[in-house]
C-alpha atoms as a PDB file:
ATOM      1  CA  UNK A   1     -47.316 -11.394  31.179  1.00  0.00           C
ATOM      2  CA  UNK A   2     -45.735  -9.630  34.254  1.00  0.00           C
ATOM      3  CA  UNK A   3     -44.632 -10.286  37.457  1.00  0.00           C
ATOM      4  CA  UNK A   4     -46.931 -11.045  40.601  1.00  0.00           C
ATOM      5  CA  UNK A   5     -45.548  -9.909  43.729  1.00  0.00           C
ATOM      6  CA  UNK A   6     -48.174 -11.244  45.965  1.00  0.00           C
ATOM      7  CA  UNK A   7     -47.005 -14.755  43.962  1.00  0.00           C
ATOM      8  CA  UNK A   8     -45.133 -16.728  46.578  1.00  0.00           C
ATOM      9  CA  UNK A   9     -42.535 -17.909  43.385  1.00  0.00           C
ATOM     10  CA  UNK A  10     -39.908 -16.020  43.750  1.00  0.00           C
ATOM     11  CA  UNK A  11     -39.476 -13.242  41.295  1.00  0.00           C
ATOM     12  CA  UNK A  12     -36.589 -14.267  39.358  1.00  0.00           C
ATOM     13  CA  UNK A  13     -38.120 -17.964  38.738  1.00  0.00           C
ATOM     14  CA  UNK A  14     -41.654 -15.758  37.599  1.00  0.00           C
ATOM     15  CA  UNK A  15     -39.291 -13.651  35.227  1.00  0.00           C
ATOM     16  CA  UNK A  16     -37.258 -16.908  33.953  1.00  0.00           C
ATOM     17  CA  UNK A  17     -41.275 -18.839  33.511  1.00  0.00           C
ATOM     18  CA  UNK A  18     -41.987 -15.106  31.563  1.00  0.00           C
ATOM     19  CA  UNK A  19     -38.868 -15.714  29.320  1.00  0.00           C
ATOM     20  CA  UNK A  20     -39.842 -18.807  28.155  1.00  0.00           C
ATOM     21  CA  UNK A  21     -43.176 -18.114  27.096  1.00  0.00           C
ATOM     22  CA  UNK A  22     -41.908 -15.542  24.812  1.00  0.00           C
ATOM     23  CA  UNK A  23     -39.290 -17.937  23.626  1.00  0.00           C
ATOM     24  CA  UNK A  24     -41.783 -20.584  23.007  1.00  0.00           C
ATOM     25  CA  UNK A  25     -44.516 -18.190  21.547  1.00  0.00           C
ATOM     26  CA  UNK A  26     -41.686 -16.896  18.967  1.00  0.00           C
ATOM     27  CA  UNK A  27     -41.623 -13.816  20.137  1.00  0.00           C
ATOM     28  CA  UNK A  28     -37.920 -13.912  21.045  1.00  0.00           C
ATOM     29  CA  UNK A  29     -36.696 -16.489  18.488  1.00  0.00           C
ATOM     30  CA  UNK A  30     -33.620 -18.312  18.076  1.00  0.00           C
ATOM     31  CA  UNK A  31     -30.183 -17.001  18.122  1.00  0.00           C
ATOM     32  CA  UNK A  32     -31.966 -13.429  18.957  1.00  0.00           C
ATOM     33  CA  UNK A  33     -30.355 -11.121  21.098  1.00  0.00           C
ATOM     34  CA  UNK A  34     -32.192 -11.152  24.843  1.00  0.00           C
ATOM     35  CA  UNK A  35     -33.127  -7.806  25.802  1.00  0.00           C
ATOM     36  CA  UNK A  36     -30.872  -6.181  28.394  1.00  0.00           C
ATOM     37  CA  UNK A  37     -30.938  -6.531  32.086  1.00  0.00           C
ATOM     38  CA  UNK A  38     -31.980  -2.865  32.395  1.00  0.00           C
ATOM     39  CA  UNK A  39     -34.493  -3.168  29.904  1.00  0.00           C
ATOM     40  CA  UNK A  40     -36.042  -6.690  31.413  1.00  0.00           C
ATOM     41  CA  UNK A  41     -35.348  -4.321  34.956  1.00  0.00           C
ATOM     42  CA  UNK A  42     -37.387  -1.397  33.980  1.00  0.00           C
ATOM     43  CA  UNK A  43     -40.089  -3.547  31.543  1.00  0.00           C
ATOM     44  CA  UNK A  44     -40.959  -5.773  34.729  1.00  0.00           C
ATOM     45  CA  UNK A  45     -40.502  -3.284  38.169  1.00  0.00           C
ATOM     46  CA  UNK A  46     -37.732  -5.829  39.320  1.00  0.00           C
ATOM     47  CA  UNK A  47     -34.413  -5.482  41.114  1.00  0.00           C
ATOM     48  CA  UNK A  48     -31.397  -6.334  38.969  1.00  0.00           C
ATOM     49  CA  UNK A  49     -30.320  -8.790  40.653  1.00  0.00           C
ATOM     50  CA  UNK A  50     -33.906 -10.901  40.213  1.00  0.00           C
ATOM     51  CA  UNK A  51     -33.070 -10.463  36.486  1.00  0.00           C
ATOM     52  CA  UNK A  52     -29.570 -11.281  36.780  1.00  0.00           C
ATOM     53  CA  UNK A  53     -30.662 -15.018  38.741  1.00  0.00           C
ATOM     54  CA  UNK A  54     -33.650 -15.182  36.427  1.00  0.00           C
ATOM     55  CA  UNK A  55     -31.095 -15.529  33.158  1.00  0.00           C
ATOM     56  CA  UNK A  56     -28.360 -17.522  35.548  1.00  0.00           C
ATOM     57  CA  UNK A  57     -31.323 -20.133  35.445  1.00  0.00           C
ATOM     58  CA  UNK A  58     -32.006 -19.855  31.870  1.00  0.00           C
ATOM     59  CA  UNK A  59     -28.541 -20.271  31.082  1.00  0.00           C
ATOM     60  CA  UNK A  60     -28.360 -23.520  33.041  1.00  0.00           C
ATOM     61  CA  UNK A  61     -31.598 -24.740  31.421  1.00  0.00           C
ATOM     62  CA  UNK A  62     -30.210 -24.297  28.061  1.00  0.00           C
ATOM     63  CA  UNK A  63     -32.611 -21.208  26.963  1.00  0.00           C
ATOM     64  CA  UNK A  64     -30.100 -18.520  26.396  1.00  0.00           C
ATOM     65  CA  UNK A  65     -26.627 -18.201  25.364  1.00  0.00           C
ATOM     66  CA  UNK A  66     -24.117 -15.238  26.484  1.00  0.00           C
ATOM     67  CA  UNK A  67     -21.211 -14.422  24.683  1.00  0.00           C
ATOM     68  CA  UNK A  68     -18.992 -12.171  26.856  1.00  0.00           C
ATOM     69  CA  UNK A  69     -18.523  -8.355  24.992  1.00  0.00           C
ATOM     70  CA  UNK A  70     -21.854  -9.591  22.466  1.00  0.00           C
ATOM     71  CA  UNK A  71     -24.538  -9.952  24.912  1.00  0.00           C
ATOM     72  CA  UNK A  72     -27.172 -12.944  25.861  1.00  0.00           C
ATOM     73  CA  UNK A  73     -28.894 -14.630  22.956  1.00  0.00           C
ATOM     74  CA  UNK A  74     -31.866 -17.257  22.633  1.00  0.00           C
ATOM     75  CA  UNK A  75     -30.062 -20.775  22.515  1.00  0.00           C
ATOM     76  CA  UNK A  76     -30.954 -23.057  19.740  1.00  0.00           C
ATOM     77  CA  UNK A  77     -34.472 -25.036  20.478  1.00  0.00           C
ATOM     78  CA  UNK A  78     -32.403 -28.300  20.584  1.00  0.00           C
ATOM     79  CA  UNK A  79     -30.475 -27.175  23.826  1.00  0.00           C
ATOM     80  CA  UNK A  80     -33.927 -26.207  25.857  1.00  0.00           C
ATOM     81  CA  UNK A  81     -34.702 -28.444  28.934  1.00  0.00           C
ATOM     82  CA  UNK A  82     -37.549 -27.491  31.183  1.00  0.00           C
ATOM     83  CA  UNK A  83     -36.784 -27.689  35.029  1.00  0.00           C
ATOM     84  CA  UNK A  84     -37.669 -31.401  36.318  1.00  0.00           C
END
């Protein structure tokens, strides 16, 4: 999966959508340590701050977890909520 530019979604809610899918296909599991931004950054062609609204969403939605001076982990399946 990877970003569309010509998609009118904007790219940090196409990044967040790309998050989850590897969430839900298991291949970022639970309590699993998110990649960095510069890695999701360089891995996608996006501007930091797309990645940086892309896990500010995820965060709200329950997806990921950060703990400040550990990094940004996959939140236990029991605290996802998909967007209404």
């Amino acid at each position: 999966m990877t970003v569309d530019q010509l998609d009118p979604t904007p790219i940090y809610e196409q990044l967040a959508r790309i998050i989850k899918e590897k969430i839900k296909g298991g291949e970022l599991e639970e309590r699993q340590l998110v990649p960095s931004e510069s890695s999701l950054q360089q891995e996608h062609g996006v501007a930091r701050g797309s990645v940086r609204r892309a896990m500010e969403l995820l965060r709200k939605e329950g997806w990921v977890v950060t703990i400040q001076g550990r990094g940004t982990f996959v939140a236990p399946r029991e605290n996802w909520r998909e967007r209404p």
